[in-house]
Protein backbone atom coordinates (compact mmCIF):
# COMPACT_ATOMS: atom_id res chain seq x y z
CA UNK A 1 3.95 -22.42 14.11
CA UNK A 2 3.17 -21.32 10.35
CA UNK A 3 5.34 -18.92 8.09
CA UNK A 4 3.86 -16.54 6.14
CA UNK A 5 5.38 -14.82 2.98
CA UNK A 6 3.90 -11.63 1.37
CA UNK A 7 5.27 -10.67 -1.91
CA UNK A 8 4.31 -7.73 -4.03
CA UNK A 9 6.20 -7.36 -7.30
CA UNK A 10 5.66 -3.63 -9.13
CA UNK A 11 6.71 -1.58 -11.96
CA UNK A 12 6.78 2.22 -11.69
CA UNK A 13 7.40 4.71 -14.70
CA UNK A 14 9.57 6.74 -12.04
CA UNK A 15 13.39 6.78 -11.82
CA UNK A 16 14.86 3.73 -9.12
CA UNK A 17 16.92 6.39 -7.31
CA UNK A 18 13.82 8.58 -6.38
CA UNK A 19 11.72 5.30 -5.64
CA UNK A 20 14.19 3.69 -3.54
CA UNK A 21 14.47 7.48 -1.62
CA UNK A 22 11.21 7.37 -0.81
CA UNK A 23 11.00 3.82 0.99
CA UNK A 24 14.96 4.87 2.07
CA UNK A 25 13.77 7.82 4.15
CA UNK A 26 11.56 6.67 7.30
CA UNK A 27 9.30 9.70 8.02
CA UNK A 28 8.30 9.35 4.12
CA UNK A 29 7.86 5.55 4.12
CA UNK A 30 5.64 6.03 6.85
CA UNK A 31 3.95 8.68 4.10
CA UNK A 32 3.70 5.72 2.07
CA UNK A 33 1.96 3.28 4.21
CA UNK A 34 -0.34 5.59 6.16
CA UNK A 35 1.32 5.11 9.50
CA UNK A 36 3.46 7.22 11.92
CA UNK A 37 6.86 6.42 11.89
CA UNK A 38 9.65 7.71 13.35
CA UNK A 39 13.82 7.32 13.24
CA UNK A 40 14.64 6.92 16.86
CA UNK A 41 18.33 5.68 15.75
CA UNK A 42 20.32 7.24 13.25
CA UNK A 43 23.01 4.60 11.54
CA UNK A 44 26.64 5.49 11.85
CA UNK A 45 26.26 5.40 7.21
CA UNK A 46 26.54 8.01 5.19
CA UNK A 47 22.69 7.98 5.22
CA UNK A 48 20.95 8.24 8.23
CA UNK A 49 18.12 6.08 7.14
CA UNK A 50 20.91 3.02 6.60
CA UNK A 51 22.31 0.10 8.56
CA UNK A 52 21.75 0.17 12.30
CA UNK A 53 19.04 2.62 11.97
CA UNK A 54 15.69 1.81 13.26
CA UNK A 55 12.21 3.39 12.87
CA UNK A 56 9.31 2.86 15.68
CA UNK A 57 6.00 2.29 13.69
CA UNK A 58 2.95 3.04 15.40
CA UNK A 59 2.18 5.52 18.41
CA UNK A 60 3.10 5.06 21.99
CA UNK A 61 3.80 1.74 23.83
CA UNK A 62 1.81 0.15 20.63
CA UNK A 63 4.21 0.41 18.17
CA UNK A 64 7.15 -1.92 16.62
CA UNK A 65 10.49 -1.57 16.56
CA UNK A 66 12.31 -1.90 12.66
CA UNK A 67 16.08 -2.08 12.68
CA UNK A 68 17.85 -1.93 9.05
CA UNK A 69 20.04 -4.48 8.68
CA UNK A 70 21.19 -4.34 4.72
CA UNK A 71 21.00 -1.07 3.38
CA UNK A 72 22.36 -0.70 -0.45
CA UNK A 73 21.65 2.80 -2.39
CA UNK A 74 19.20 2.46 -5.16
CA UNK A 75 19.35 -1.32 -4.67
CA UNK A 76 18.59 -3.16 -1.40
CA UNK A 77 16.82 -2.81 1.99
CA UNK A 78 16.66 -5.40 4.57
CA UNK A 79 14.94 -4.73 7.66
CA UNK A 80 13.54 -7.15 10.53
CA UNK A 81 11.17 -6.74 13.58
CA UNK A 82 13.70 -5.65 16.74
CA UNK A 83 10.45 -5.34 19.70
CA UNK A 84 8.63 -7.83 20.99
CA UNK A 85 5.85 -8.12 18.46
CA UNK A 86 3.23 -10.85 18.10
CA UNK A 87 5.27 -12.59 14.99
CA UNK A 88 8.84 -14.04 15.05
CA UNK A 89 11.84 -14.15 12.45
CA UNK A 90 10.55 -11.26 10.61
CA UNK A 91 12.53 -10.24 7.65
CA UNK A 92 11.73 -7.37 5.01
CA UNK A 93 13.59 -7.26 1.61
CA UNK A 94 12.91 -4.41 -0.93
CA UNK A 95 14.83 -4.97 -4.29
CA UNK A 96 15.00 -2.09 -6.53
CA UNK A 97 15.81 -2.39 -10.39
CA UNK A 98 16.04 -0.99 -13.36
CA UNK A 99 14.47 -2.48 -16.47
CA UNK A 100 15.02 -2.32 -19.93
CA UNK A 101 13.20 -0.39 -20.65
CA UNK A 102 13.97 2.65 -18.32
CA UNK A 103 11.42 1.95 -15.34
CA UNK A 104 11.57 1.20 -12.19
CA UNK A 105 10.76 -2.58 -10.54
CA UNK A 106 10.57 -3.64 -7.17
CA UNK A 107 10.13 -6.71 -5.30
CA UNK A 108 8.85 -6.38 -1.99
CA UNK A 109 8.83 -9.83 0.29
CA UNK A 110 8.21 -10.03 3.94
CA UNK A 111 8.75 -13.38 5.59
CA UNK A 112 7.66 -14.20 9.57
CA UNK A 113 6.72 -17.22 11.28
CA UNK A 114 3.45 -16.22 13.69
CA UNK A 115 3.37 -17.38 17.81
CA UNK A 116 -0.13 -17.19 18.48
CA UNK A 117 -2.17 -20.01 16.07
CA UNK A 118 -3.80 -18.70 13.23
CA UNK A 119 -3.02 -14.78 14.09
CA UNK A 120 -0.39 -14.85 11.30
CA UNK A 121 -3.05 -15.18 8.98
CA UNK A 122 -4.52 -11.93 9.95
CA UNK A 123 -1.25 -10.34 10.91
CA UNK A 124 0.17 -11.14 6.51
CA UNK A 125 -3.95 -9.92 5.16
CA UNK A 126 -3.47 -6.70 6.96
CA UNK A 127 0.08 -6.09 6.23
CA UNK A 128 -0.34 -7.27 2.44
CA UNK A 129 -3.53 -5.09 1.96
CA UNK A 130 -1.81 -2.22 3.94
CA UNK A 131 1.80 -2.67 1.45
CA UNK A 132 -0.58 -3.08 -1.72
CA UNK A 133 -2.68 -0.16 -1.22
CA UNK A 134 0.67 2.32 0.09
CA UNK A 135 3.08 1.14 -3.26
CA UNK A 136 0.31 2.31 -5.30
CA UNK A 137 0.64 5.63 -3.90
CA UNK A 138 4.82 5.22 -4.97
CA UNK A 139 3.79 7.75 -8.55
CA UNK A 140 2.73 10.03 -6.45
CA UNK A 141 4.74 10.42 -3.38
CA UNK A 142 7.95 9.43 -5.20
């Protein structure tokens, strides 16, 4: 069994609380990355979108099951893989911060061991590529 780590570090002339909004807020996160997802729990928070909650990525019986498990405004989302998927120990953190300078940084980092030899490989290139090209459309969508 190998673990993979994917981390994308980015700096966005936007303000954090409209950044961290956007990957918040499920429906629009899916926006971000190009793929339907969906709230199927709301979390008992102030914000729907926080602890507890999870999103189903993906249509039908393939998609994957994301439950929120740290959920701090403008801050901090933690979120792991809560379906039977074809990785294991799955753990997204998004930091949000401000810099000095008045923008907007965040560090993205998605750890998971893979099952299957050699699939994590192509599991982390998808996901990476996928992530890389969506938080470029952040400007935009944000």
């Amino acid at each position: 069994m190998a673990m993979y780590t994917i981390e994308i570090n980015e700096t966005f002339d936007v303000p954090r609380d409209r950044v961290f909004a956007l990957f918040a807020d499920h429906h629009r996160f899916g926006k971000l990355i190009g793929a339907p997802v969906k709230r199927i729990k709301d979390s008992d928070q102030a914000d729907p979108n926080g602890i507890g909650s999870v999103r189903k990525i993906g249509i039908g019986p393939i998609g994957l099951k994301e439950t929120v498990l740290n959920f701090e405004p403008d801050s901090l989302i933690e979120y792991a893989i809560t379906s039977l998927s074809p990785i294991r120990n799955h753990m997204g953190r998004i930091r949000f911060e401000e810099t000095a300078d008045g923008l907007t940084r965040i560090n993205y980092t998605i750890t998971f061991d893979d099952i299957v030899p050699f699939t994590g490989k192509v599991v982390s290139t998808a996901l990476e590529q996928g992530l890389r090209r969506g938080i470029k459309r952040v400007p935009r969508l944000a």
